[in-house]
C-alpha atoms as a PDB file:
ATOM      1  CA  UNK A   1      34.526 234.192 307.716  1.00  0.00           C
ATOM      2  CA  UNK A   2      32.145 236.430 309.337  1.00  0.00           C
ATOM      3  CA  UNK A   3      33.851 239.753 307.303  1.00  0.00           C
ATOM      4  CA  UNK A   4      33.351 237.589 304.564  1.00  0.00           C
ATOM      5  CA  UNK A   5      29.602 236.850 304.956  1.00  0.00           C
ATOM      6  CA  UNK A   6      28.939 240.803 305.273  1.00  0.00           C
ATOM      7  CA  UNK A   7      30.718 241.413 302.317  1.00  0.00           C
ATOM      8  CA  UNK A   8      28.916 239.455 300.245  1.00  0.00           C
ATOM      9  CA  UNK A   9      25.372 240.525 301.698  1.00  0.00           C
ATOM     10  CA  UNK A  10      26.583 243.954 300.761  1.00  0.00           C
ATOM     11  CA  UNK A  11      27.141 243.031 297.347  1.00  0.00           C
ATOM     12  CA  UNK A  12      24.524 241.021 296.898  1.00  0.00           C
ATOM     13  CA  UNK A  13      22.214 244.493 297.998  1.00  0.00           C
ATOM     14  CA  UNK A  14      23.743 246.677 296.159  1.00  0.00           C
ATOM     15  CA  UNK A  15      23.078 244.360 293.430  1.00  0.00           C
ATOM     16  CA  UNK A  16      19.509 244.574 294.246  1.00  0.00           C
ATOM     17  CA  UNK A  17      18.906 248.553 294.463  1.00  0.00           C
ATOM     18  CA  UNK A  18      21.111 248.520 290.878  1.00  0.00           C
ATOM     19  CA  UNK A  19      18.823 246.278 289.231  1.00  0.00           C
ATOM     20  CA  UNK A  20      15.237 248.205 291.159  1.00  0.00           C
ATOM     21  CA  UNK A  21      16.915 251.260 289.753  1.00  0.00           C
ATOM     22  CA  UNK A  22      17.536 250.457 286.626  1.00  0.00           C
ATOM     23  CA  UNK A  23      14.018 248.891 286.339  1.00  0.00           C
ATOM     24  CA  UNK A  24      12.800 252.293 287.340  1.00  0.00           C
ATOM     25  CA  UNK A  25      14.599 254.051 284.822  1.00  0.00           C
ATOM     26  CA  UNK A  26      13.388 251.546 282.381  1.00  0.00           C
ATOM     27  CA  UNK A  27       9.874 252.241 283.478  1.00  0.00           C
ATOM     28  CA  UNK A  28      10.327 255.655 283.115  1.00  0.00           C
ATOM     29  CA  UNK A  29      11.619 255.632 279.633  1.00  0.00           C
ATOM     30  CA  UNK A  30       8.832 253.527 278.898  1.00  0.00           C
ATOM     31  CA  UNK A  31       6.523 255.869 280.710  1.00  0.00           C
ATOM     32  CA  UNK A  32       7.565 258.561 278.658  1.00  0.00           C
ATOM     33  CA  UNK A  33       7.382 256.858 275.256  1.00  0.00           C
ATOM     34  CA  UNK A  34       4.269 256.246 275.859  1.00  0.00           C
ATOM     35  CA  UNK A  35       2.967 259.843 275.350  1.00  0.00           C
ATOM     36  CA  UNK A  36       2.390 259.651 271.475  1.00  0.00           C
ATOM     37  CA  UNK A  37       2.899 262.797 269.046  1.00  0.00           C
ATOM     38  CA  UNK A  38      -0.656 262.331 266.891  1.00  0.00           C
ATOM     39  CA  UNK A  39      -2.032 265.770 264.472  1.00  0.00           C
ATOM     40  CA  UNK A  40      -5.714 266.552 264.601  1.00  0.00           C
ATOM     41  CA  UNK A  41      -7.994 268.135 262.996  1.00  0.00           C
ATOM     42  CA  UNK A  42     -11.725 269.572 264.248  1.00  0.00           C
ATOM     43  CA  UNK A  43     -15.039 267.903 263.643  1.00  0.00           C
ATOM     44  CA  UNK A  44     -17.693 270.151 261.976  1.00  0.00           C
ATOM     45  CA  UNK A  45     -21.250 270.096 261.288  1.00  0.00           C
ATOM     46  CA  UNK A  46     -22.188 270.434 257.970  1.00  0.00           C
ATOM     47  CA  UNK A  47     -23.653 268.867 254.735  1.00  0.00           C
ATOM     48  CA  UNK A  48     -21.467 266.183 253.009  1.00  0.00           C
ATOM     49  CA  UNK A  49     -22.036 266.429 248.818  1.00  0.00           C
ATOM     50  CA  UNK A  50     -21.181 263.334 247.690  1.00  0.00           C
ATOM     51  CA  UNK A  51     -20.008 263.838 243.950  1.00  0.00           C
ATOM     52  CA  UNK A  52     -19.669 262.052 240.443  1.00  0.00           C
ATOM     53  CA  UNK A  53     -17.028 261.732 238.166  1.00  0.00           C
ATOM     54  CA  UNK A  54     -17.627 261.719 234.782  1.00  0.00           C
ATOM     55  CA  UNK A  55     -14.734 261.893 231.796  1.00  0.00           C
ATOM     56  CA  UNK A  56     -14.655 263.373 228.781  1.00  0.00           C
ATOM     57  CA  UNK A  57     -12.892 265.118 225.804  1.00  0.00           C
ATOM     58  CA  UNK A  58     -12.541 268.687 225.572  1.00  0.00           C
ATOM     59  CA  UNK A  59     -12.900 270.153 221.462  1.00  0.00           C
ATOM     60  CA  UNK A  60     -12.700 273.771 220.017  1.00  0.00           C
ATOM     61  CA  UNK A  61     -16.458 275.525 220.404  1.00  0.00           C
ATOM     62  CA  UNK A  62     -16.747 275.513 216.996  1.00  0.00           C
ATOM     63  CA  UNK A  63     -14.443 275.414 213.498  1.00  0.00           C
ATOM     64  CA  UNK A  64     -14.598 277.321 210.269  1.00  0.00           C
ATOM     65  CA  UNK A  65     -12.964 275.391 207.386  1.00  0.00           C
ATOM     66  CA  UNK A  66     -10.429 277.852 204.957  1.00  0.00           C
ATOM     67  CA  UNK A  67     -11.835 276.970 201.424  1.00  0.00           C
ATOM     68  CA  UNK A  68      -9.582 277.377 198.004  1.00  0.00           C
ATOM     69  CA  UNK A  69     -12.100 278.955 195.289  1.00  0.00           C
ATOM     70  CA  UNK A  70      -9.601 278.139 192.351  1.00  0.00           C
ATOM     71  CA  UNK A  71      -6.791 274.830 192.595  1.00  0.00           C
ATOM     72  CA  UNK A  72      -3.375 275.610 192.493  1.00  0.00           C
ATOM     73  CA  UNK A  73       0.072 275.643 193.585  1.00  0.00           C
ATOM     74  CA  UNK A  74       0.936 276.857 197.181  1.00  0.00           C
ATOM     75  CA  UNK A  75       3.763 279.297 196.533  1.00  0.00           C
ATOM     76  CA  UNK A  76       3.966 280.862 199.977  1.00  0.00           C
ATOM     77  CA  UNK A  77       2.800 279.306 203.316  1.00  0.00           C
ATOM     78  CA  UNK A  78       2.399 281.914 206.504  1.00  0.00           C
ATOM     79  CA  UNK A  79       1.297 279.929 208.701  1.00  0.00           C
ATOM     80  CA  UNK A  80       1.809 276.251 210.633  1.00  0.00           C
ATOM     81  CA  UNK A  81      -0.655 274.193 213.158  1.00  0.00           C
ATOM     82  CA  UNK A  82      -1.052 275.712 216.278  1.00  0.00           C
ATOM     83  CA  UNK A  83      -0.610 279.342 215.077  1.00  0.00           C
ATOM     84  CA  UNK A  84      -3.490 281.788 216.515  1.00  0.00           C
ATOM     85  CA  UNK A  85      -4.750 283.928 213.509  1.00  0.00           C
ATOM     86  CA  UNK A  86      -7.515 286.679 213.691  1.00  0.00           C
ATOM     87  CA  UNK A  87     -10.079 286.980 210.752  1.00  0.00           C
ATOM     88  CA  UNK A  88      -8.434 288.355 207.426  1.00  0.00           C
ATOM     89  CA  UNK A  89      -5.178 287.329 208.203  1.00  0.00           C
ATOM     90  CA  UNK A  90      -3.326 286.287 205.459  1.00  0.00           C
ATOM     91  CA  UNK A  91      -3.141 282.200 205.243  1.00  0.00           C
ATOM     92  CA  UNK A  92      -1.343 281.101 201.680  1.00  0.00           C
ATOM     93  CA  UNK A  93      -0.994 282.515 198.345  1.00  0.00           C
ATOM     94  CA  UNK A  94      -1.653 280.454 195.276  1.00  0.00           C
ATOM     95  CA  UNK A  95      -0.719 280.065 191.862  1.00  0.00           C
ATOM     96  CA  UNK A  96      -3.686 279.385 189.822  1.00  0.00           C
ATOM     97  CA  UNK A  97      -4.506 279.294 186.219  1.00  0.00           C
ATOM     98  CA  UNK A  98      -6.585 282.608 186.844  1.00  0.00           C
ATOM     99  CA  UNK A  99      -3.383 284.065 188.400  1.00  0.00           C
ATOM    100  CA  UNK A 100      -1.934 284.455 191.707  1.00  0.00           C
ATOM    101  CA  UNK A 101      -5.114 284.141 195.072  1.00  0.00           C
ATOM    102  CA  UNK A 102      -4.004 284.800 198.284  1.00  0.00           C
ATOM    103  CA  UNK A 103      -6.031 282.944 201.062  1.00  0.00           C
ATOM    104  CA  UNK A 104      -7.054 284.809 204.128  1.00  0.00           C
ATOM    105  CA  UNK A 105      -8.281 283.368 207.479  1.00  0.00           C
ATOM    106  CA  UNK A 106     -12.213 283.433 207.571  1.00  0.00           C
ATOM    107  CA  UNK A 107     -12.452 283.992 211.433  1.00  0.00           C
ATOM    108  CA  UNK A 108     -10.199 284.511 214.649  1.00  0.00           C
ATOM    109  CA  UNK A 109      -8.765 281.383 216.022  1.00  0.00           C
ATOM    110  CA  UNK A 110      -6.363 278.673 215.876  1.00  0.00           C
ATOM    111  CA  UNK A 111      -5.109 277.314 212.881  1.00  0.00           C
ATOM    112  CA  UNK A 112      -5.681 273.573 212.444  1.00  0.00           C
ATOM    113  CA  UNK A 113      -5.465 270.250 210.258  1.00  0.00           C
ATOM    114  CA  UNK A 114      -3.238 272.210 207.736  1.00  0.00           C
ATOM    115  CA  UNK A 115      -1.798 269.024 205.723  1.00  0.00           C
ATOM    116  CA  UNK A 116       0.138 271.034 202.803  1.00  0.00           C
ATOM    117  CA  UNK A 117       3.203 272.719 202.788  1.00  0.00           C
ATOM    118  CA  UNK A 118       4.898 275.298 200.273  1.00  0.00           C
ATOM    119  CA  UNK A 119       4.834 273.550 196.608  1.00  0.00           C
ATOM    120  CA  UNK A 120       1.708 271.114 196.751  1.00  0.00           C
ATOM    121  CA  UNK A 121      -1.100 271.417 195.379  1.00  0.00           C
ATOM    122  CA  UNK A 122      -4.704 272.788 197.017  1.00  0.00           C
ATOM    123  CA  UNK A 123      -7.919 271.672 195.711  1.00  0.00           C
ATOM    124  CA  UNK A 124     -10.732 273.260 196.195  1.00  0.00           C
ATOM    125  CA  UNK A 125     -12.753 270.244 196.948  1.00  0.00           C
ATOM    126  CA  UNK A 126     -11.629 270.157 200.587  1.00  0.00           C
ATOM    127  CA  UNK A 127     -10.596 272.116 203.383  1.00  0.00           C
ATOM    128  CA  UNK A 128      -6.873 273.924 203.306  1.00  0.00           C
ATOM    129  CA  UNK A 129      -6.936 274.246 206.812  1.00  0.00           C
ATOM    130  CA  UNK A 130      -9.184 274.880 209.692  1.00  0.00           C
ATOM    131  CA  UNK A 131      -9.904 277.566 211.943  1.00  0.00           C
ATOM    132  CA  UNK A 132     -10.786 276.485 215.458  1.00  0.00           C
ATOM    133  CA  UNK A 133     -12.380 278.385 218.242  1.00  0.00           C
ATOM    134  CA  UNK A 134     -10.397 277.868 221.173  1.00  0.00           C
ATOM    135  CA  UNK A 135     -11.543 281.110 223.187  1.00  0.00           C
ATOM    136  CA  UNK A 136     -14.029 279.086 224.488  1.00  0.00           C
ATOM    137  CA  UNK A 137     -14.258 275.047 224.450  1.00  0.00           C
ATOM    138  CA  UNK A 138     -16.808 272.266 223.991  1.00  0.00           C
ATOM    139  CA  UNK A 139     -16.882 269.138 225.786  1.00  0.00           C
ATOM    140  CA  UNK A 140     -18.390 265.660 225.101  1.00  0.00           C
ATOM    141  CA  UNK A 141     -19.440 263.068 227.435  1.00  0.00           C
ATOM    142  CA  UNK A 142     -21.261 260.004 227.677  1.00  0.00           C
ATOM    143  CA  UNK A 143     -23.399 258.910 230.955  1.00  0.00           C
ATOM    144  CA  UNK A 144     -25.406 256.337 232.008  1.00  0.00           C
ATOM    145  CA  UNK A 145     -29.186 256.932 232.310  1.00  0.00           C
ATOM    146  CA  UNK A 146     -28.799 257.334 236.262  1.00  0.00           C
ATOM    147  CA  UNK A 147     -25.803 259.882 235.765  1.00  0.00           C
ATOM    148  CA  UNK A 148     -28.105 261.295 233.023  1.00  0.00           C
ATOM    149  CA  UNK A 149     -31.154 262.202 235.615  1.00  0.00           C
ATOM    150  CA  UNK A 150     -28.759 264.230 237.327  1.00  0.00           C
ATOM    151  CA  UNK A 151     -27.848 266.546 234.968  1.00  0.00           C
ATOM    152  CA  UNK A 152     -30.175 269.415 233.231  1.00  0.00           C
ATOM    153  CA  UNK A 153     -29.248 272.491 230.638  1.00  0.00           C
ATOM    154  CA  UNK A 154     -27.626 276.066 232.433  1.00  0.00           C
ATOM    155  CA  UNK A 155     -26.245 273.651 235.185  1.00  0.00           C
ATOM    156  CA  UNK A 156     -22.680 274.356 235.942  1.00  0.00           C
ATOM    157  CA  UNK A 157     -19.914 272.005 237.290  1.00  0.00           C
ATOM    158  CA  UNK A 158     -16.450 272.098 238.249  1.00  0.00           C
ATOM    159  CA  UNK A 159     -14.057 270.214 235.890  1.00  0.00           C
ATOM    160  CA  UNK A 160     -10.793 269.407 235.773  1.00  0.00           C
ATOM    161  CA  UNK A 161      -8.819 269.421 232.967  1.00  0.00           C
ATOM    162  CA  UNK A 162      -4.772 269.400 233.144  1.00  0.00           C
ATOM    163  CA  UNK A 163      -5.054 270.092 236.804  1.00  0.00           C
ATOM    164  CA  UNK A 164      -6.389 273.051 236.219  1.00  0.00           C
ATOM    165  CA  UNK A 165     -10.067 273.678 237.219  1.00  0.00           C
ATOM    166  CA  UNK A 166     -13.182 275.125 235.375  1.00  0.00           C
ATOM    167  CA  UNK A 167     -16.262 276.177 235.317  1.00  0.00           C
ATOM    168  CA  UNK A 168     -18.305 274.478 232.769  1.00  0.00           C
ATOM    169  CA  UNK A 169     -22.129 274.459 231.534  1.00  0.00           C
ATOM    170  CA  UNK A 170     -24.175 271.935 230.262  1.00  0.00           C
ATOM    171  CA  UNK A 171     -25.231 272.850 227.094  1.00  0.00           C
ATOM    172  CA  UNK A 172     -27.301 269.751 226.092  1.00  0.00           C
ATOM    173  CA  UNK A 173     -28.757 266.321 227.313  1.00  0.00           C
ATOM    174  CA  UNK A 174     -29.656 263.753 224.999  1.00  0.00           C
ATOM    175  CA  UNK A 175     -33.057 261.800 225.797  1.00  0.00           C
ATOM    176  CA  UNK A 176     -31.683 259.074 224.010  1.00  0.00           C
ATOM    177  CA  UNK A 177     -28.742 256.768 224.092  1.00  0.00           C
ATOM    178  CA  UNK A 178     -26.001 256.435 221.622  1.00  0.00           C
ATOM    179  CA  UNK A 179     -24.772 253.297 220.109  1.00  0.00           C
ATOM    180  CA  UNK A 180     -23.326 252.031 223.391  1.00  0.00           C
ATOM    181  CA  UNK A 181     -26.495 252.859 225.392  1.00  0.00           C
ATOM    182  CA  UNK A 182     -25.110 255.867 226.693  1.00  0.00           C
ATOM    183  CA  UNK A 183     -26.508 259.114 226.928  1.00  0.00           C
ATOM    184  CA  UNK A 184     -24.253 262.169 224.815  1.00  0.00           C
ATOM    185  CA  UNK A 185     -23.844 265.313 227.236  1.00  0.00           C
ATOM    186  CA  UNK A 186     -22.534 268.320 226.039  1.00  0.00           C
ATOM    187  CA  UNK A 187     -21.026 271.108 228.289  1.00  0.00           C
ATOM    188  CA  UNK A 188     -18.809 274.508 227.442  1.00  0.00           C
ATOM    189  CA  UNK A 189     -15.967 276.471 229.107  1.00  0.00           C
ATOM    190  CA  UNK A 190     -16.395 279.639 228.119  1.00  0.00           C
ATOM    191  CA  UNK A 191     -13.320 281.053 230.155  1.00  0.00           C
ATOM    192  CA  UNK A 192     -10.889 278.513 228.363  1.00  0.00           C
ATOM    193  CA  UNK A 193      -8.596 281.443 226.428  1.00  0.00           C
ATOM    194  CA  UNK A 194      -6.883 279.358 224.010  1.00  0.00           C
ATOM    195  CA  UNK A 195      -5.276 277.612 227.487  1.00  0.00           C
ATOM    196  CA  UNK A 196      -7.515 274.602 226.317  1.00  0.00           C
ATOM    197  CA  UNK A 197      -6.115 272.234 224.384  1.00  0.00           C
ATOM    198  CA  UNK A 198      -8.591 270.161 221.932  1.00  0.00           C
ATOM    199  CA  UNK A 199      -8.852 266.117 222.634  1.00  0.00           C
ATOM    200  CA  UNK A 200      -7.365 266.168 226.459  1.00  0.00           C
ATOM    201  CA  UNK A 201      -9.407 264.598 229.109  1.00  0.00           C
ATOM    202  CA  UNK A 202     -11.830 266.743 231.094  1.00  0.00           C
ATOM    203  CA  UNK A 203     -13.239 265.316 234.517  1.00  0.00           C
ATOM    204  CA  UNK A 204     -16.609 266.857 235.789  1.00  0.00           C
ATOM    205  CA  UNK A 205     -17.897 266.515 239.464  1.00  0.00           C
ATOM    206  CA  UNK A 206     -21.560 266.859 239.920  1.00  0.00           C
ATOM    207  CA  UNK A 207     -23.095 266.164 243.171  1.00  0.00           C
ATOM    208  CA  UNK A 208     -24.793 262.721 242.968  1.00  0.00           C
ATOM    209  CA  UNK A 209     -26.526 263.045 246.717  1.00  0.00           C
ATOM    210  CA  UNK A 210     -26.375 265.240 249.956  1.00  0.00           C
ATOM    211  CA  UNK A 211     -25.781 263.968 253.555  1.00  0.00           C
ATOM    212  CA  UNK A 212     -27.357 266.954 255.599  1.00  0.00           C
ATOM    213  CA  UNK A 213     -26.796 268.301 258.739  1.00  0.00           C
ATOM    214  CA  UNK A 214     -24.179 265.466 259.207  1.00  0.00           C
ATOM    215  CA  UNK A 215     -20.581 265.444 261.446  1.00  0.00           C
ATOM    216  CA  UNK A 216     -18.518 265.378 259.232  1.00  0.00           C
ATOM    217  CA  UNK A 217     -14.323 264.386 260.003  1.00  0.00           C
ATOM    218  CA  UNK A 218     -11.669 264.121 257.849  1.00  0.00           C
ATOM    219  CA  UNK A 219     -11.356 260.525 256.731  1.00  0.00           C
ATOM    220  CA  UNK A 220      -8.056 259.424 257.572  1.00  0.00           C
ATOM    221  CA  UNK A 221      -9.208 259.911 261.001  1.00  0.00           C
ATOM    222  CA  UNK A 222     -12.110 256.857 261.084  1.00  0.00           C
ATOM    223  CA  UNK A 223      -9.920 253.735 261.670  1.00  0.00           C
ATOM    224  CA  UNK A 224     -11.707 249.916 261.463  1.00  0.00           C
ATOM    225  CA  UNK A 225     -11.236 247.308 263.774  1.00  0.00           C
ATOM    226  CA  UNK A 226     -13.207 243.956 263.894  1.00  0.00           C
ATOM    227  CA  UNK A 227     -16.004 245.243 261.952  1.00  0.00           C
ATOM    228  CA  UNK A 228     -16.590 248.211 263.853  1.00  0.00           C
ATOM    229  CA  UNK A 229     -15.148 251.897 263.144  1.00  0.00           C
ATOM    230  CA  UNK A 230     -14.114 254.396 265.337  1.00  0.00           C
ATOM    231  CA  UNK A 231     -12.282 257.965 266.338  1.00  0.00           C
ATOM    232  CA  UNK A 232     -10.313 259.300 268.919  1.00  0.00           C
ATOM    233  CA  UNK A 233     -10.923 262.539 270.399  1.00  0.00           C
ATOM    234  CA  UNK A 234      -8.823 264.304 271.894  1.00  0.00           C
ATOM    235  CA  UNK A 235      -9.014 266.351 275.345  1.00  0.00           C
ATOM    236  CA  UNK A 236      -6.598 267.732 278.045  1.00  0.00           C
ATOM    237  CA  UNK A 237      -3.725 265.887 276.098  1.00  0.00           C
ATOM    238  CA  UNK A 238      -5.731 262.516 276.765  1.00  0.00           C
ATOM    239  CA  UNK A 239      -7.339 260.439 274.128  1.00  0.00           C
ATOM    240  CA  UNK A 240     -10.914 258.603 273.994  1.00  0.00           C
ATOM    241  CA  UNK A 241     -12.019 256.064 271.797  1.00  0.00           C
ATOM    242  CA  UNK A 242     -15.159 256.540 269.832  1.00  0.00           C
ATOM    243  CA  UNK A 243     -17.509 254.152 268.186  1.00  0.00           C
ATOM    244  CA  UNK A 244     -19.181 255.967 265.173  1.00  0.00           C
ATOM    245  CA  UNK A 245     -21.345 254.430 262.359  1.00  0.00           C
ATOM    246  CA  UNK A 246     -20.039 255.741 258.788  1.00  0.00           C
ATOM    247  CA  UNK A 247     -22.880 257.705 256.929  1.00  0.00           C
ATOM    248  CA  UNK A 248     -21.003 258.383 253.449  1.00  0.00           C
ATOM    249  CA  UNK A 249     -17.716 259.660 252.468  1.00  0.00           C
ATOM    250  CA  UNK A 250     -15.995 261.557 249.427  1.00  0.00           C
ATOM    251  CA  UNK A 251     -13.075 261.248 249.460  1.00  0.00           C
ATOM    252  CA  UNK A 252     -11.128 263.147 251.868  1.00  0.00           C
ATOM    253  CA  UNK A 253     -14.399 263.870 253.939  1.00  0.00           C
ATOM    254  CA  UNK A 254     -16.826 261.139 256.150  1.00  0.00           C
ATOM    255  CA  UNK A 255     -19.825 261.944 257.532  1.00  0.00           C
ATOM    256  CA  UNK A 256     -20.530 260.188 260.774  1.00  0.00           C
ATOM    257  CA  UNK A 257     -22.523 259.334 263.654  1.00  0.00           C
ATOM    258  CA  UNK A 258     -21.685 258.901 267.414  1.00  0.00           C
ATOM    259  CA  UNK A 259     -20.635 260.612 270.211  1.00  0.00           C
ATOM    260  CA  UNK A 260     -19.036 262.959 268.360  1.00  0.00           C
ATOM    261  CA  UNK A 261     -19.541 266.648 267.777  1.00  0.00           C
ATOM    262  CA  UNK A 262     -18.938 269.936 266.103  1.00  0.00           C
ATOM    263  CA  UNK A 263     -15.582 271.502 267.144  1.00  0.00           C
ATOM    264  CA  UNK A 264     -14.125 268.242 268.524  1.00  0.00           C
ATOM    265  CA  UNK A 265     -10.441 267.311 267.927  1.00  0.00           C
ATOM    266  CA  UNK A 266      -9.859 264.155 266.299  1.00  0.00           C
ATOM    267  CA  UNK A 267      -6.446 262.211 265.459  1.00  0.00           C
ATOM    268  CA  UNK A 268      -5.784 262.749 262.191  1.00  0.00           C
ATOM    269  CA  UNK A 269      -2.247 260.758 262.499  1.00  0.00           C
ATOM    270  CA  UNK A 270      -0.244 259.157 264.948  1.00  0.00           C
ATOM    271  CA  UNK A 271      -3.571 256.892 266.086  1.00  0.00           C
ATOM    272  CA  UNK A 272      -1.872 253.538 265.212  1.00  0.00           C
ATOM    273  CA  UNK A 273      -0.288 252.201 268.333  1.00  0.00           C
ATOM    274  CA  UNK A 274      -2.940 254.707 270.407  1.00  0.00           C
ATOM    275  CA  UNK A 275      -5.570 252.878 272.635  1.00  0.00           C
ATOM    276  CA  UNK A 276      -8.710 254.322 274.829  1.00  0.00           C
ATOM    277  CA  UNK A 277      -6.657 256.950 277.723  1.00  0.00           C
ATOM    278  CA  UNK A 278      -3.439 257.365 275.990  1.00  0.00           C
ATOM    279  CA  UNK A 279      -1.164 260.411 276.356  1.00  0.00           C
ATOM    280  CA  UNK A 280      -0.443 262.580 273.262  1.00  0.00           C
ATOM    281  CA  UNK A 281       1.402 265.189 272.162  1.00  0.00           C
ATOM    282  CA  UNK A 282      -0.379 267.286 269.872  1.00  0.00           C
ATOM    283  CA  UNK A 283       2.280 268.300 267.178  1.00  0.00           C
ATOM    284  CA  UNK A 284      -0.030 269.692 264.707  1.00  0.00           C
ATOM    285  CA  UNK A 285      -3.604 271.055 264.942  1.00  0.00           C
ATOM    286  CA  UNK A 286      -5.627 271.811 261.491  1.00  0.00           C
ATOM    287  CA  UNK A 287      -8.776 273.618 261.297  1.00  0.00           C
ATOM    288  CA  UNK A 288      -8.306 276.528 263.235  1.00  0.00           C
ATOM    289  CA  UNK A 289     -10.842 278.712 263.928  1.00  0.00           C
END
């Protein structure tokens, strides 16, 4: 009985230290998954421009219309829409009364709203074609009177058009509105190089205010919780948790306040399931000076 009694006390302590060390392996797993991989980026001190979208069409700088002096028959056809032509190249030839006219292309360009084909008729009352301007371009926009304030002649924006950028100038700003209330702004690419095509959307960014001398962090690193927003920095692999108060942001840029400043590394991603003295890993550090 007694040999019986020790044997089970045996078992029942090795039991014991089984279970103690598999709750310290399970600690230690735990201990280690707690040391989160996050990527950061570095605070800087700066001035935030926070900027405008406006939209807009995009149209050839300007158009010369090919004019027919006598009606007649289109007998040959040398060029389509879309074709780039230079000044005196020829267009059509035409069988008139007077005998044959050939047509030649008043100015370089692009050839455009050409409705006839080989075997119709041209008058000479309208256009047989038009010759666009597409070295440089024209755009046309509409603003509201605040947007309006903000713009002047000789300013220059960057704009968008087909994910491509631009420079453009503002050429003109109406004083009044249109028939929608709406101020007409005018603008120019001269650098377009027949890579512009006409009626396509152009977006222009001009800076609608300036937050100066501002921290300013990338903006998927400000996080919200009960109201209030926050950062964490990062130093000696070791987090801290940072109230700041949100100044103004564009886009992919806040400016903030708070204990936070220039060259400080904040979580950029990876912050979820981080708290105030966590362990990270920094995978991935941006902004290096």
């Amino acid at each position: 009985m007694r040999k019986m009694l020790l044997f089970i006390t045996a078992a029942a302590l090795i039991s014991v230290l089984a279970a103690c060390n598999q709750n310290e392996d399970a600690n230690g797993e735990k201990e280690k998954e707690r040391i989160t991989p996050v990527e950061t980026a570095k605070a800087v001190e700066d001035d935030l421009v926070i900027e405008k979208s406006i939209y807009g069409r995009t149209g050839p700088a300007s158009t010369t219309p090919v004019m027919v002096q006598t009606p007649g028959e289109i007998t040959e056809l040398e060029v389509t829409n879309g074709d780039i032509v230079e000044a005196d190249d020829l267009i059509a030839t035409i069988k008139t009364a007077a005998g044959e006219q050939q047509i030649y292309a008043p100015a370089d360009g692009e050839v455009a709203k050409l409705n006839v084909s080989e075997g119709a008729m041209a008058s000479n009352s309208e256009p047989l074609a038009v010759i666009a301007d597409v070295r440089s371009m024209k755009l046309s926009f509409t603003v509201t009177s605040e947007t309006q304030q903000l713009l002047s002649e000789e300013n220059t924006f960057s704009t968008k058009i087909n994910d491509e950028t631009y420079q453009a100038e503002i050429t003109s700003v109406s004083s009044m509105p249109d028939d929608t209330g709406l101020y007409p702004i005018k603008a120019s690419i001269e650098e377009a190089d027949g890579d512009i095509l006409a009626g396509v959307v152009a977006v222009m960014n001009i800076p609608e205010k300036t937050v100066k001398n501002t921290i300013i962090v990338p903006t998927e690193a400000v996080m919200s919780e009960s109201g209030e927003s926050f950062v964490y920095t990062v130093e000696n692999d070791t987090v801290s948790k940072i109230n700041v108060t949100i100044e103004d942001t564009q886009s992919d840029k806040t400016a903030v306040k708070g204990d936070v400043n220039q060259g400080d590394r904040v979580v950029t991603s990876g912050q979820l399931t981080l708290e105030d003295g966590s362990k990270v890993d920094v995978v991935k550090a941006g902004n290096k000076s």
